[in-house]
Protein backbone atom coordinates (compact mmCIF):
# COMPACT_ATOMS: atom_id res chain seq x y z
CA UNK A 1 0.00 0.00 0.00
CA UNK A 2 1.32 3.41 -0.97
CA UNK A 3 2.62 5.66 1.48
CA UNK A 4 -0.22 8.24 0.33
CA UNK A 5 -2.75 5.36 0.84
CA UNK A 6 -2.01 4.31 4.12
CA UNK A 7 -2.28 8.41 5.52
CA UNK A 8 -5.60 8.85 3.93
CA UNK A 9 -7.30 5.45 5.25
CA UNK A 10 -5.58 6.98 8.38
CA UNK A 11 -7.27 9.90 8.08
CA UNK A 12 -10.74 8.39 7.82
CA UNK A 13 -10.43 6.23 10.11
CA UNK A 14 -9.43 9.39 12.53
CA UNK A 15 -12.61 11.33 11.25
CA UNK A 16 -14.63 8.20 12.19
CA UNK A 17 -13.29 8.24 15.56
CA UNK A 18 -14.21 11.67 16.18
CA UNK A 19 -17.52 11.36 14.64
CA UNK A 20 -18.54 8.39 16.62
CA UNK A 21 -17.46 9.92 20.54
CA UNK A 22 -19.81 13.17 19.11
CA UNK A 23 -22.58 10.78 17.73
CA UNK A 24 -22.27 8.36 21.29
CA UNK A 25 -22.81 12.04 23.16
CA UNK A 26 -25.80 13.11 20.94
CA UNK A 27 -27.17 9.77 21.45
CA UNK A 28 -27.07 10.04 25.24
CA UNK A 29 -28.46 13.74 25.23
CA UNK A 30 -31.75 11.88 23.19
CA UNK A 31 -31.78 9.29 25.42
CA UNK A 32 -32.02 11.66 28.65
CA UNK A 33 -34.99 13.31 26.59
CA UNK A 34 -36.95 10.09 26.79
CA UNK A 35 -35.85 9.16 30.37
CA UNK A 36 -38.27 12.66 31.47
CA UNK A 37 -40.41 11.14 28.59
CA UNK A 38 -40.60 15.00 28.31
CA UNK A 39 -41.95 16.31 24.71
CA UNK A 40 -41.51 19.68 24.86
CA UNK A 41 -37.36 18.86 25.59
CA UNK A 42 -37.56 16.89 22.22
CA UNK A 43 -39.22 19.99 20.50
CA UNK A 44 -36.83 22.47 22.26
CA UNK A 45 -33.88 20.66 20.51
CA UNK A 46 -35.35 20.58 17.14
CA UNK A 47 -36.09 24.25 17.35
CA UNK A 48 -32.78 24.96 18.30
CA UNK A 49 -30.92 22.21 15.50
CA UNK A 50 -33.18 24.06 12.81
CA UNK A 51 -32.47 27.62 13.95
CA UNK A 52 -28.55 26.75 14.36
CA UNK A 53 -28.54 25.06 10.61
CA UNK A 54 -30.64 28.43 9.49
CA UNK A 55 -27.36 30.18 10.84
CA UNK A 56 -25.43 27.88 8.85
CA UNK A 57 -26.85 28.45 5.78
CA UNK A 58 -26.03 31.71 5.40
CA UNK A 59 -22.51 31.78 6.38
CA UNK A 60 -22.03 29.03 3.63
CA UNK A 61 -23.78 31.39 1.37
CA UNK A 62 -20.45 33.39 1.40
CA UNK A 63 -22.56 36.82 0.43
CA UNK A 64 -22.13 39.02 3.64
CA UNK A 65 -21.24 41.77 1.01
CA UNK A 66 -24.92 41.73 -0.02
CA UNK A 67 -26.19 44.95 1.86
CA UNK A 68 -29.25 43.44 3.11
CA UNK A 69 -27.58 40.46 4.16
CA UNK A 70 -27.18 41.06 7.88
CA UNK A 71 -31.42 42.40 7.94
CA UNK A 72 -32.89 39.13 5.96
CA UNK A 73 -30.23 36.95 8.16
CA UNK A 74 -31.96 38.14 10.92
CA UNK A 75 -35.75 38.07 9.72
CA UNK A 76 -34.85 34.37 8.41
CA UNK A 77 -33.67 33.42 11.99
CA UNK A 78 -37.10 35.53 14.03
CA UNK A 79 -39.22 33.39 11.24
CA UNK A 80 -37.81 30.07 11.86
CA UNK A 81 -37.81 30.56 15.46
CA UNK A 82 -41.63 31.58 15.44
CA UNK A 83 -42.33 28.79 12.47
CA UNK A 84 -41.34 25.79 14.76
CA UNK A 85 -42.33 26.91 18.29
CA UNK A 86 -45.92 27.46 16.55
CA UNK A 87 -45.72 24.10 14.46
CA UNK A 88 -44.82 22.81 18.23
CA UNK A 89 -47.68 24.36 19.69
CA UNK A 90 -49.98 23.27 16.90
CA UNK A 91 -48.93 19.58 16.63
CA UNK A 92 -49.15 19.30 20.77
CA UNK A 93 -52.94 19.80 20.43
CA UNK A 94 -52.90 23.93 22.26
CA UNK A 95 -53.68 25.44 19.19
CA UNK A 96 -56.36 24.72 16.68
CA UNK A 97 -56.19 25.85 12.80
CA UNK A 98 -56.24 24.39 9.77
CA UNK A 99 -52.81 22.39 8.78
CA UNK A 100 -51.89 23.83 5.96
CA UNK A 101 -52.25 26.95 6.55
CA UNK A 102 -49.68 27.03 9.00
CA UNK A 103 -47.05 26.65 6.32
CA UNK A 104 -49.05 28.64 3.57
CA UNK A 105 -48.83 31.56 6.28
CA UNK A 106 -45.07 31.20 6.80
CA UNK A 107 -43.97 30.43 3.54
CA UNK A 108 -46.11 33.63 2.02
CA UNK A 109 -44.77 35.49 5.23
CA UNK A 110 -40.96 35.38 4.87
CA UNK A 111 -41.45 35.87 1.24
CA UNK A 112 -43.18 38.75 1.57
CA UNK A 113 -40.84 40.30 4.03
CA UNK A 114 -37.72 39.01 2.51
CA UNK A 115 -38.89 41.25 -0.89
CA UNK A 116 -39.72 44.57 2.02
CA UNK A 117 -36.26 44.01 3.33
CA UNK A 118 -35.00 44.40 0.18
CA UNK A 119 -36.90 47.41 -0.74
CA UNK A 120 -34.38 49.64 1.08
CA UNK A 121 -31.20 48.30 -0.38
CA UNK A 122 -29.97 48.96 -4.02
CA UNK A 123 -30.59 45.85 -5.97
CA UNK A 124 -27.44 46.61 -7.94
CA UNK A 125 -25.13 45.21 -5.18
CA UNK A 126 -23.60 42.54 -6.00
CA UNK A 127 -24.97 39.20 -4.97
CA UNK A 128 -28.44 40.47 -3.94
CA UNK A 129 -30.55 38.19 -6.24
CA UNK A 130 -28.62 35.41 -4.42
CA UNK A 131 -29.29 36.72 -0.74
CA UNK A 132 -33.18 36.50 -2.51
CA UNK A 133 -33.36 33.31 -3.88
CA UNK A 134 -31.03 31.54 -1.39
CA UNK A 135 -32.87 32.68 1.53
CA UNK A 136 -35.96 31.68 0.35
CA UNK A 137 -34.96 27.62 -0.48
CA UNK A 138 -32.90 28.04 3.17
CA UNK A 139 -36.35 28.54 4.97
CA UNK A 140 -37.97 25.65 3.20
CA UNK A 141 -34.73 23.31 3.17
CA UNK A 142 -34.14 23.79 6.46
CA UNK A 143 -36.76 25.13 8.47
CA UNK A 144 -39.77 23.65 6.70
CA UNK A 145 -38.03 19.89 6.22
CA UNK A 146 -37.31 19.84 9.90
CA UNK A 147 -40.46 20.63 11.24
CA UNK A 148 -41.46 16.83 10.06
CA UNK A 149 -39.36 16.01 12.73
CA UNK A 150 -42.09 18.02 15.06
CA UNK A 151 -44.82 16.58 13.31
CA UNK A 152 -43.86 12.79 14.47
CA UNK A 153 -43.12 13.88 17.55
CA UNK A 154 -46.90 14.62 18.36
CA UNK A 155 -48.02 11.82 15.72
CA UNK A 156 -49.78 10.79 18.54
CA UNK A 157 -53.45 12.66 19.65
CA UNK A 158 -53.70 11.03 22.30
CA UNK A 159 -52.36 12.45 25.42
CA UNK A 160 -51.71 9.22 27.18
CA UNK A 161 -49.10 8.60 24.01
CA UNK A 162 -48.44 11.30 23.30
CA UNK A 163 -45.02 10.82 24.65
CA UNK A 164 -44.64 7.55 22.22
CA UNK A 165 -43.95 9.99 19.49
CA UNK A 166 -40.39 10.29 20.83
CA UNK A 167 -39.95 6.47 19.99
CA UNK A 168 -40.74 6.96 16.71
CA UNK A 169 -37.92 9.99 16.31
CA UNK A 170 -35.29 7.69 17.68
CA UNK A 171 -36.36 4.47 15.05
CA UNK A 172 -36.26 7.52 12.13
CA UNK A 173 -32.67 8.68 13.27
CA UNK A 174 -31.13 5.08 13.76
CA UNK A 175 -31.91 3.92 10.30
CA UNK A 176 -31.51 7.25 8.84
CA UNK A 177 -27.99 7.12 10.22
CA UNK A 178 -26.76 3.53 10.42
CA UNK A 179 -27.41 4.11 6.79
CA UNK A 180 -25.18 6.87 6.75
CA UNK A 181 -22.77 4.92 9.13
CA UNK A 182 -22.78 1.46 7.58
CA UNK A 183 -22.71 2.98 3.85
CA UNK A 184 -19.28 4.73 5.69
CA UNK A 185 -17.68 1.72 7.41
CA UNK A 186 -18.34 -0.77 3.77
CA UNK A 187 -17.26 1.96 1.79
CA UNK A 188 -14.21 2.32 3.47
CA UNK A 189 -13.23 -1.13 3.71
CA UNK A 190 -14.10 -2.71 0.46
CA UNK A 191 -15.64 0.15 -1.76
CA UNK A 192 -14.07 0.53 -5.28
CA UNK A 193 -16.88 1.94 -7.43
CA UNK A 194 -17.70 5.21 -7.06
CA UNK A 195 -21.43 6.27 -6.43
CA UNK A 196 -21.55 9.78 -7.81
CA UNK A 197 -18.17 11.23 -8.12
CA UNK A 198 -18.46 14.54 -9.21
CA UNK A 199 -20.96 15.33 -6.20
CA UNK A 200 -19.24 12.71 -3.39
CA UNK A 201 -16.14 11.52 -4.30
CA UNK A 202 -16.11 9.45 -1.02
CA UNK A 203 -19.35 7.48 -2.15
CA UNK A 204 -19.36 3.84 -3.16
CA UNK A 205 -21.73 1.32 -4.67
CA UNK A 206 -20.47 -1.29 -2.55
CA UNK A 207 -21.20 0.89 0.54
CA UNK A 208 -24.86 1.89 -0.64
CA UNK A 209 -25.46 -1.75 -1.12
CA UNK A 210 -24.09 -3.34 1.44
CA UNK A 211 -23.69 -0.97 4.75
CA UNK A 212 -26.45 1.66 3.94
CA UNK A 213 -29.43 -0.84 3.04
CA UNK A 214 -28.07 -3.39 5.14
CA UNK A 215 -27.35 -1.24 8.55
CA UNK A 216 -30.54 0.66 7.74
CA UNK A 217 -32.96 -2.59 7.85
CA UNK A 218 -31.10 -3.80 10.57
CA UNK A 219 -30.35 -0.88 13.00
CA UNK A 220 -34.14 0.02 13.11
CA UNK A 221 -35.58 -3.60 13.08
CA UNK A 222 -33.57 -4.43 16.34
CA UNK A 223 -34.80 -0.84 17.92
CA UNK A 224 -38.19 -2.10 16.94
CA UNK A 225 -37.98 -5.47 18.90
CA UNK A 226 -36.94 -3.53 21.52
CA UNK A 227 -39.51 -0.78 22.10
CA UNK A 228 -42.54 -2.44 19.93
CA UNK A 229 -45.23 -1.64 22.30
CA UNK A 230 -44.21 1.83 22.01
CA UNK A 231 -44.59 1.93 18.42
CA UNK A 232 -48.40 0.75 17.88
CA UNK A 233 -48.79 2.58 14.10
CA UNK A 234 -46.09 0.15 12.64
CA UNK A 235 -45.62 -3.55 12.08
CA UNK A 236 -42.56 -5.80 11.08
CA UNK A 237 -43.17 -5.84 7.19
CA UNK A 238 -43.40 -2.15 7.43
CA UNK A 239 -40.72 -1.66 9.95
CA UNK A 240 -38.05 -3.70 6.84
CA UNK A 241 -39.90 -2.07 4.28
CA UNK A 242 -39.02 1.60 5.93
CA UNK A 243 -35.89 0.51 6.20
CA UNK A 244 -35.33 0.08 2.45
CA UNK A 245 -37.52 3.19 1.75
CA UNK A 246 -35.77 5.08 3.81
CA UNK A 247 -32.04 4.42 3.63
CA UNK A 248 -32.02 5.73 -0.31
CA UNK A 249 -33.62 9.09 0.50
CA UNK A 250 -30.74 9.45 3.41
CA UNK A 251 -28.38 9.02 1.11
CA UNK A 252 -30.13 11.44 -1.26
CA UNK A 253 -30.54 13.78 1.66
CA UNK A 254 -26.81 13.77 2.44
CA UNK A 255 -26.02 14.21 -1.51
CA UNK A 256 -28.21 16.86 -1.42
CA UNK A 257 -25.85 18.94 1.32
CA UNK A 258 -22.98 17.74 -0.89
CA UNK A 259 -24.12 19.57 -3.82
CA UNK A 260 -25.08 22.61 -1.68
CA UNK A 261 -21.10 22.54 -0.43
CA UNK A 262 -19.68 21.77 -3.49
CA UNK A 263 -21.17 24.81 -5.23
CA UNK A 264 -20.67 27.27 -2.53
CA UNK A 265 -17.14 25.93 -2.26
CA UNK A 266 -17.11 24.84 1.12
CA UNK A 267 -15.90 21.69 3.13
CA UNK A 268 -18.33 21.92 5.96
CA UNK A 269 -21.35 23.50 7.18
CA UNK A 270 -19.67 24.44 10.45
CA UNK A 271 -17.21 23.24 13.30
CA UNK A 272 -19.46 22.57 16.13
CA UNK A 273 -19.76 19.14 15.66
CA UNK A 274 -15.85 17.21 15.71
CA UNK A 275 -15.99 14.97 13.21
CA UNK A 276 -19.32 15.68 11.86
CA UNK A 277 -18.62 19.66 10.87
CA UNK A 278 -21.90 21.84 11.74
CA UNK A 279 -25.78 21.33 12.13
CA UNK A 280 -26.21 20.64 8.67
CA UNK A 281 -24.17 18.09 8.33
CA UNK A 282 -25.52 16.32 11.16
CA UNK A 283 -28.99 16.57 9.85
CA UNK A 284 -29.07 16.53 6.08
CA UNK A 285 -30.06 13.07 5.37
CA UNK A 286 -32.70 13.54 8.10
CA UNK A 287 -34.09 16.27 6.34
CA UNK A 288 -35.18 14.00 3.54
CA UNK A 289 -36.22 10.98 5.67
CA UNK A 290 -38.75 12.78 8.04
CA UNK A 291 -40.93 13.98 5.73
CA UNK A 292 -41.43 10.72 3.90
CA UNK A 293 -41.95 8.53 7.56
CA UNK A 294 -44.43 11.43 8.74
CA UNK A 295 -46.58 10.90 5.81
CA UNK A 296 -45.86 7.19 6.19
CA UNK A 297 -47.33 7.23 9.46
CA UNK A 298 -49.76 9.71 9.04
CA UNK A 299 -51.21 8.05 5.86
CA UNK A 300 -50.18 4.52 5.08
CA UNK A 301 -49.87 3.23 8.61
């Protein structure tokens, strides 16, 4: 093995390290929030993830020349903020409107006052029709994908399982990331055919076939067995059929983030996260996976 070889397996190996003593200590913070079997500490940390990955966003947008940035950065942040505490207080069963309109309301809202922000700056400053359009797909990447995370918290209408909702969360997030994880570990041990190079040079065939499908089914049909009673809306066909369902749209999700990075010329979404990067790159594949279970649930089940 070449010299150059042997420091870059090195190398991954030393980012997987890091990224597993975070993942172990985000994994303990979750499982404190279902100790309390507390909702509203589940809901606080989404709010907080999707504001935080908000913040992201527009650092990686690399346009803080944009007059207006620093006044739309700010709306964007006050919207999300209000979005998800109101989509928390919706979904809990305190507040009663129609569903949609929730969203309709937002969505119109920041585009609205994204377009008033921008009133007062000169439009011929450079990167202003990027500050428009980016913030705009920010709120509904971000902000709006997440708040599916919300949604299956409080799945449940009942009050006396309500708290079951939290179960749910925790099956989504183990095979959205032993997908990631597995597809990681096989890729880095035997993977030789690149998935989609010019996007994720890292990706491999042989690690979507055999750690991200595989880990995927497997991770969430043992969490299943576990904590069944818990999760009344699903069954074991549907719990292995999820799996496979689910594990493609992570890996979409993280591709997704990839080509967000790769065309704003940037390695990470942050450095909060040791071995992970920022916010967003601990939740883009989850992003893609939680609206597809809600609906699941919410629908099919």
């Amino acid at each position: 093995m070449a010299e150059s070889d042997k420091i870059e397996k090195k190398s991954r190996w030393s980012v997987f390290l890091s990224r597993a003593i975070t993942t172990v200590v985000l994994w303990l913070l979750i499982a404190l929030a279902v100790y309390f079997e507390k909702s509203i500490i589940f809901s606080s940390i989404i709010i907080i993830l999707g504001v935080l990955g908000i913040h992201e966003f527009f650092n990686m947008l690399g346009i803080k020349e944009a007059a207006a940035f620093s006044s739309v950065k700010f709306m964007a942040l006050l919207l999300s903020f209000f979005y998800l505490v109101l989509v928390t207080v919706f979904y809990s069963g305190s507040w009663n409107i129609e569903e949609l309109a929730l969203d309709a309301i937002f969505m119109a809202l920041f585009v609205i006052s994204t377009t008033t922000i921008l009133l007062f700056y000169s439009v011929d400053v450079p990167r202003t029709k990027d500050l428009f359009f980016g913030s705009i797909f920010g709120f509904l990447y971000i902000t709006v994908l997440i708040s599916f995370l919300i949604r299956i918290l409080y799945i449940e209408s009942d009050p006396v399982k309500q708290n079951h909702g939290a179960y749910y969360i925790i099956f989504l997030l183990i095979v959205t990331k032993f997908s990631d994880m597995g597809a990681y570990i096989v890729g880095t041990l035997i993977g030789k055919n690149k998935m989609i190079p010019h996007i994720s040079p890292g990706k491999t065939w042989e690690g979507f076939l055999f750690g991200c499908l595989t880990f995927a089914v497997g991770g969430g049909a043992i969490f299943f067995a576990i904590f069944q009673e818990k999760m009344i809306r699903l069954g074991w066909i549907e719990v292995l059929l999820l799996g496979l369902i689910l594990a493609p749209l992570a890996a979409i999700g993280d591709l997704a983030e990839s080509i967000l990075k790769r065309s704003l010329k940037t390695k990470d979404s942050g450095n909060a996260l040791p071995g992970i990067g920022g916010v967003l790159d601990l939740v883009d594949s989850v992003l893609f996976t939680a609206p597809a279970f809600y609906f699941y649930l919410k629908i099919v089940s």
